[in-house]
C-alpha atoms as a PDB file:
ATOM      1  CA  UNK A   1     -15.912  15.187  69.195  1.00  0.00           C
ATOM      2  CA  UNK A   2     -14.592  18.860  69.449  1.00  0.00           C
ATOM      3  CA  UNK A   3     -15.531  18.588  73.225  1.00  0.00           C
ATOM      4  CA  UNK A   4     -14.111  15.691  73.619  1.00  0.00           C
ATOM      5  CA  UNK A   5     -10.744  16.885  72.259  1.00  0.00           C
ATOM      6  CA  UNK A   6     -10.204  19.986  74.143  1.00  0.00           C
ATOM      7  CA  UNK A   7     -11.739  18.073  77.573  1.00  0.00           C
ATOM      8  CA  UNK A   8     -10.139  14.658  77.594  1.00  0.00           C
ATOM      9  CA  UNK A   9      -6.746  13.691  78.447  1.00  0.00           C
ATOM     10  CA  UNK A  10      -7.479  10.199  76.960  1.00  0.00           C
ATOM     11  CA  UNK A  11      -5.872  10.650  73.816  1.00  0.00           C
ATOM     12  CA  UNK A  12      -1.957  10.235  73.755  1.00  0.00           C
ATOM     13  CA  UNK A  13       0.431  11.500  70.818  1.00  0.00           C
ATOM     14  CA  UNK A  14       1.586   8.813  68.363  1.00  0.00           C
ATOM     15  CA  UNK A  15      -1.679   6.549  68.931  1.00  0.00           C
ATOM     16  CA  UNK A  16      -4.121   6.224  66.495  1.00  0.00           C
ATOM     17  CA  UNK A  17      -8.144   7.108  66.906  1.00  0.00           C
ATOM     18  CA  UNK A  18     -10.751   5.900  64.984  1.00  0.00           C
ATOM     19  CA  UNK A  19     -14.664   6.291  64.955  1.00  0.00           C
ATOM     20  CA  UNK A  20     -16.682   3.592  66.312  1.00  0.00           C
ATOM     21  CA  UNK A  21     -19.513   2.249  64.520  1.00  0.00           C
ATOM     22  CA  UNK A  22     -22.354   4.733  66.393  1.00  0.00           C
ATOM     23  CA  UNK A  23     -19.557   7.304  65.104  1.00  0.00           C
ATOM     24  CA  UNK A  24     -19.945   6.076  61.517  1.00  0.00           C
ATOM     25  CA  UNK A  25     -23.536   5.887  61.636  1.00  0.00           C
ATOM     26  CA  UNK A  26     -23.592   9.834  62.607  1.00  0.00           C
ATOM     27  CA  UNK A  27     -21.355  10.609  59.821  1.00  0.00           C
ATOM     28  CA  UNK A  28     -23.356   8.447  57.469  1.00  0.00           C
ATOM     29  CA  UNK A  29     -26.498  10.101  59.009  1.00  0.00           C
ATOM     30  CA  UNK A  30     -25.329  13.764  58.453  1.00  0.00           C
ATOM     31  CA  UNK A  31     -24.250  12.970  55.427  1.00  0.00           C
ATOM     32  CA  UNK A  32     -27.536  12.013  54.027  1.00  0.00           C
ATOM     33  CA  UNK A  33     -29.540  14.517  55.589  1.00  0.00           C
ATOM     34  CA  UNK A  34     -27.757  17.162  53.804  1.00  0.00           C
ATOM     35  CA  UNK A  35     -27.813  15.412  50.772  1.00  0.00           C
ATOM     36  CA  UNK A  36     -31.420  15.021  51.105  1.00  0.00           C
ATOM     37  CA  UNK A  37     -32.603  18.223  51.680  1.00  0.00           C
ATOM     38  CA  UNK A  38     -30.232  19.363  48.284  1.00  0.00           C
ATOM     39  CA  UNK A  39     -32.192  16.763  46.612  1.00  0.00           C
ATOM     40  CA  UNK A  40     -35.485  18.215  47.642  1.00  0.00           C
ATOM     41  CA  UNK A  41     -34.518  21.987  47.235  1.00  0.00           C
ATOM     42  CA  UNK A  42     -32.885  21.816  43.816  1.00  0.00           C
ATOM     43  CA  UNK A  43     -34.700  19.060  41.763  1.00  0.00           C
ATOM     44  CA  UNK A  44     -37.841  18.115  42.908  1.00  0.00           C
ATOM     45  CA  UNK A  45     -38.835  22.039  43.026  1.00  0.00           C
ATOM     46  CA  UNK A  46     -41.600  22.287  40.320  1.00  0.00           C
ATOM     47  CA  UNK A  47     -42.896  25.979  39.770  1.00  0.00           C
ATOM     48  CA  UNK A  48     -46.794  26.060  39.685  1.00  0.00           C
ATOM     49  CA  UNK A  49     -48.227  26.042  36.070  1.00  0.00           C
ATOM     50  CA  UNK A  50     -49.562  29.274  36.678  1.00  0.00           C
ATOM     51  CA  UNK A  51     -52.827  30.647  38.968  1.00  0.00           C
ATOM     52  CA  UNK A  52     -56.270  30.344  37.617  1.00  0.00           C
ATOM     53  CA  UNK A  53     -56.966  33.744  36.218  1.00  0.00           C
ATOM     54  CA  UNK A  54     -60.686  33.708  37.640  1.00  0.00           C
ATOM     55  CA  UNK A  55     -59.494  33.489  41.294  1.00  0.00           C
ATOM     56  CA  UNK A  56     -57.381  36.325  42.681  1.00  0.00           C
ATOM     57  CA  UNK A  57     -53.530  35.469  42.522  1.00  0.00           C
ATOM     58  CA  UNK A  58     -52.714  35.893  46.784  1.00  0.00           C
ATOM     59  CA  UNK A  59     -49.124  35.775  48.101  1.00  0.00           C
ATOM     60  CA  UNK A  60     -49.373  32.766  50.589  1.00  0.00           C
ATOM     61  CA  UNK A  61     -46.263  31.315  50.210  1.00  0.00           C
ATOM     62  CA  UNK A  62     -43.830  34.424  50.664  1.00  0.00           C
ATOM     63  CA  UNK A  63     -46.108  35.614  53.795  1.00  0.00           C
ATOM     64  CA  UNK A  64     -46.110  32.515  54.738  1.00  0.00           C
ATOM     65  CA  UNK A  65     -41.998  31.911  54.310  1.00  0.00           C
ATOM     66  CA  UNK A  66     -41.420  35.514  55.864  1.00  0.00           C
ATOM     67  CA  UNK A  67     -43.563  34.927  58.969  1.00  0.00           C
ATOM     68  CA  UNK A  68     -41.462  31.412  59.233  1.00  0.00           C
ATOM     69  CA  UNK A  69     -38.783  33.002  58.807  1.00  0.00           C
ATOM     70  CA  UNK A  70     -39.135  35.523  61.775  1.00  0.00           C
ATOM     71  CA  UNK A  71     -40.116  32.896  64.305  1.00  0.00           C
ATOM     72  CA  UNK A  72     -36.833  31.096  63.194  1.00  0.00           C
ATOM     73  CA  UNK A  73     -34.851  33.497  64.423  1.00  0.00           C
ATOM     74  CA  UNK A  74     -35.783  32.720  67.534  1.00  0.00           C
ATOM     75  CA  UNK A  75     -36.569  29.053  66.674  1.00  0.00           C
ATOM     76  CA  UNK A  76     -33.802  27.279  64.743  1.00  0.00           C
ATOM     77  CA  UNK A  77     -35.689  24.836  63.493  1.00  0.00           C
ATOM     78  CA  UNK A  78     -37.564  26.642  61.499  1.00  0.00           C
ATOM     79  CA  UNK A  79     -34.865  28.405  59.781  1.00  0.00           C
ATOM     80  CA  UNK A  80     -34.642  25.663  56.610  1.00  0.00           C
ATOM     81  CA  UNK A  81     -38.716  25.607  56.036  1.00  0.00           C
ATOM     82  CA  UNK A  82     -38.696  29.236  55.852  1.00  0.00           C
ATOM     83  CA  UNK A  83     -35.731  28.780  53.336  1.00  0.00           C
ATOM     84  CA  UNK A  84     -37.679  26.334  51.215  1.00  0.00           C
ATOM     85  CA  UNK A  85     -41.224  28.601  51.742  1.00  0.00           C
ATOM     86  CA  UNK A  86     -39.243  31.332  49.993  1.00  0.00           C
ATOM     87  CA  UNK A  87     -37.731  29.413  47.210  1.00  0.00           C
ATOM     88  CA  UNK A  88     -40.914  27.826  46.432  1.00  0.00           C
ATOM     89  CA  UNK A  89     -42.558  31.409  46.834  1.00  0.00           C
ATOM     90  CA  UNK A  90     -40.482  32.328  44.193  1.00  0.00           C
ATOM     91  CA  UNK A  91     -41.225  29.888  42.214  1.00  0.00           C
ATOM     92  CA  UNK A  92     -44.838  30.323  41.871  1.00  0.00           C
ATOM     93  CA  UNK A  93     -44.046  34.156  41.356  1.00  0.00           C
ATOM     94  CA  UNK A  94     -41.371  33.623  38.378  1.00  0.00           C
ATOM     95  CA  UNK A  95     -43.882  31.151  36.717  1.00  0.00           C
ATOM     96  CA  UNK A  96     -47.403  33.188  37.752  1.00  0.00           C
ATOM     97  CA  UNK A  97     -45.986  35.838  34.698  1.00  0.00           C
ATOM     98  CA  UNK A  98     -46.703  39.033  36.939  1.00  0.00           C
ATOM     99  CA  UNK A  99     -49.951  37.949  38.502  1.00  0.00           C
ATOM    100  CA  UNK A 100     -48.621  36.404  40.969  1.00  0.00           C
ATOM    101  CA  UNK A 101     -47.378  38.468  43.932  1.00  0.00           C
ATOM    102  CA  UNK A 102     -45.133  37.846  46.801  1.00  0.00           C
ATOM    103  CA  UNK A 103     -41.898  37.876  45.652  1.00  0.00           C
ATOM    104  CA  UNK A 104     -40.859  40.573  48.572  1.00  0.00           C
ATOM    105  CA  UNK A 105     -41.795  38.942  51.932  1.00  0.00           C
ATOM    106  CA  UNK A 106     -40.275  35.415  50.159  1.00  0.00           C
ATOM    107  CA  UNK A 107     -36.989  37.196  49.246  1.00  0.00           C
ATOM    108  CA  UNK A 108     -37.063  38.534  53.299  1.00  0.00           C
ATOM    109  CA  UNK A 109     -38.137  35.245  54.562  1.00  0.00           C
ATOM    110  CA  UNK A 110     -35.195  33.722  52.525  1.00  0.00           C
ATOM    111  CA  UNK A 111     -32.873  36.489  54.058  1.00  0.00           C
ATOM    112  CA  UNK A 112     -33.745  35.566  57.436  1.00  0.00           C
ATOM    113  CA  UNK A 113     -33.898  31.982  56.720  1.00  0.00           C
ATOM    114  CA  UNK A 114     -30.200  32.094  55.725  1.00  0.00           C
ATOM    115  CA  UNK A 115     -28.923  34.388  58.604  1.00  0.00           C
ATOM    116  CA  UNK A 116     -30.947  33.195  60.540  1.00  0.00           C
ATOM    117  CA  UNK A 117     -29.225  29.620  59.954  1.00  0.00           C
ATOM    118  CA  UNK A 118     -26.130  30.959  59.657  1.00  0.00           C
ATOM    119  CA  UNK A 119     -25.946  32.595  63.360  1.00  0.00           C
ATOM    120  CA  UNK A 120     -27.175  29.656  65.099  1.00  0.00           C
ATOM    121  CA  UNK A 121     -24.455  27.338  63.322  1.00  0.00           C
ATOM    122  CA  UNK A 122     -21.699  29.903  64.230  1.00  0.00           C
ATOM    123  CA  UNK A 123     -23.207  29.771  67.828  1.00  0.00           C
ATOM    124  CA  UNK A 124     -23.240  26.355  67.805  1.00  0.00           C
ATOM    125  CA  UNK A 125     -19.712  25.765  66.933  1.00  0.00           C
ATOM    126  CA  UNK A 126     -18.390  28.517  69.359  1.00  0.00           C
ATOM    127  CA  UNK A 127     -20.198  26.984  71.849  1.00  0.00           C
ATOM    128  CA  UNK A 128     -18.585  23.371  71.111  1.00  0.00           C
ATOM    129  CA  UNK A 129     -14.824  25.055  70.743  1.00  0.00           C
ATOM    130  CA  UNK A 130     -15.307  27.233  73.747  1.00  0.00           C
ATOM    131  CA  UNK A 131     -16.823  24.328  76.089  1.00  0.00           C
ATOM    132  CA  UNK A 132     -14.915  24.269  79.330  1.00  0.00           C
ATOM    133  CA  UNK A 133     -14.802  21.096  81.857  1.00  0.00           C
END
């Protein structure tokens, strides 16, 4: 839509534009993606009941959230998993009472999640408001 604002000479003052149906349906779509992934993140999180103190506690999640989270730099996709790695990461760390570790490489991973997401959505929108015909 931004393109087609600053590209088009379709659009003449004093009439009226609306959003077509496939319009409405990306609106609707958007709309439920983000409120689906706030869903997931914030209430159907469950920190683990703790490790089993006979096996040693290991750090999976936050290696596994930071490593994630370094590919999504370059991969933008993978900029919300690392974000969710880490949360989870910390999860398991707040309820693992100390014997759990991790909570460093999930607190980087979720630092480079976030900018990481944050650049390529300020790139994004640049591109779209600096797009030339």
């Amino acid at each position: 839509a931004v393109i087609g604002f600053r590209t088009s000479d379709d659009f003449i003052p004093g009439v009226g534009v609306s959003l077509g149906a496939a319009g409405w349906l990306m609106v609707i779509g958007v709309v439920l993606l983000f409120a689906g992934t706030v869903v997931s993140l914030v209430f159907l999180r469950v920190p683990a009941a703790g490790p089993d103190p006979s096996a040693a506690p290991g750090e999976g999640k936050g290696v596994a959230a930071l490593v994630v989270g370094i590919v999504g730099v370059l991969l933008p996709f993978l900029a919300a998993p690392a974000i969710g790695l880490a949360l989870f990461a910390m999860d398991d760390v707040r309820a693992g009472d100390g014997r759990v570790g991790g909570r460093g490489p999930a607190v980087a991973g979720l630092v480079l999640g976030i900018v990481s997401l944050s650049l390529w959505g300020v790139g994004l929108l640049l591109g779209m408001l600096l797009a030339q015909p």
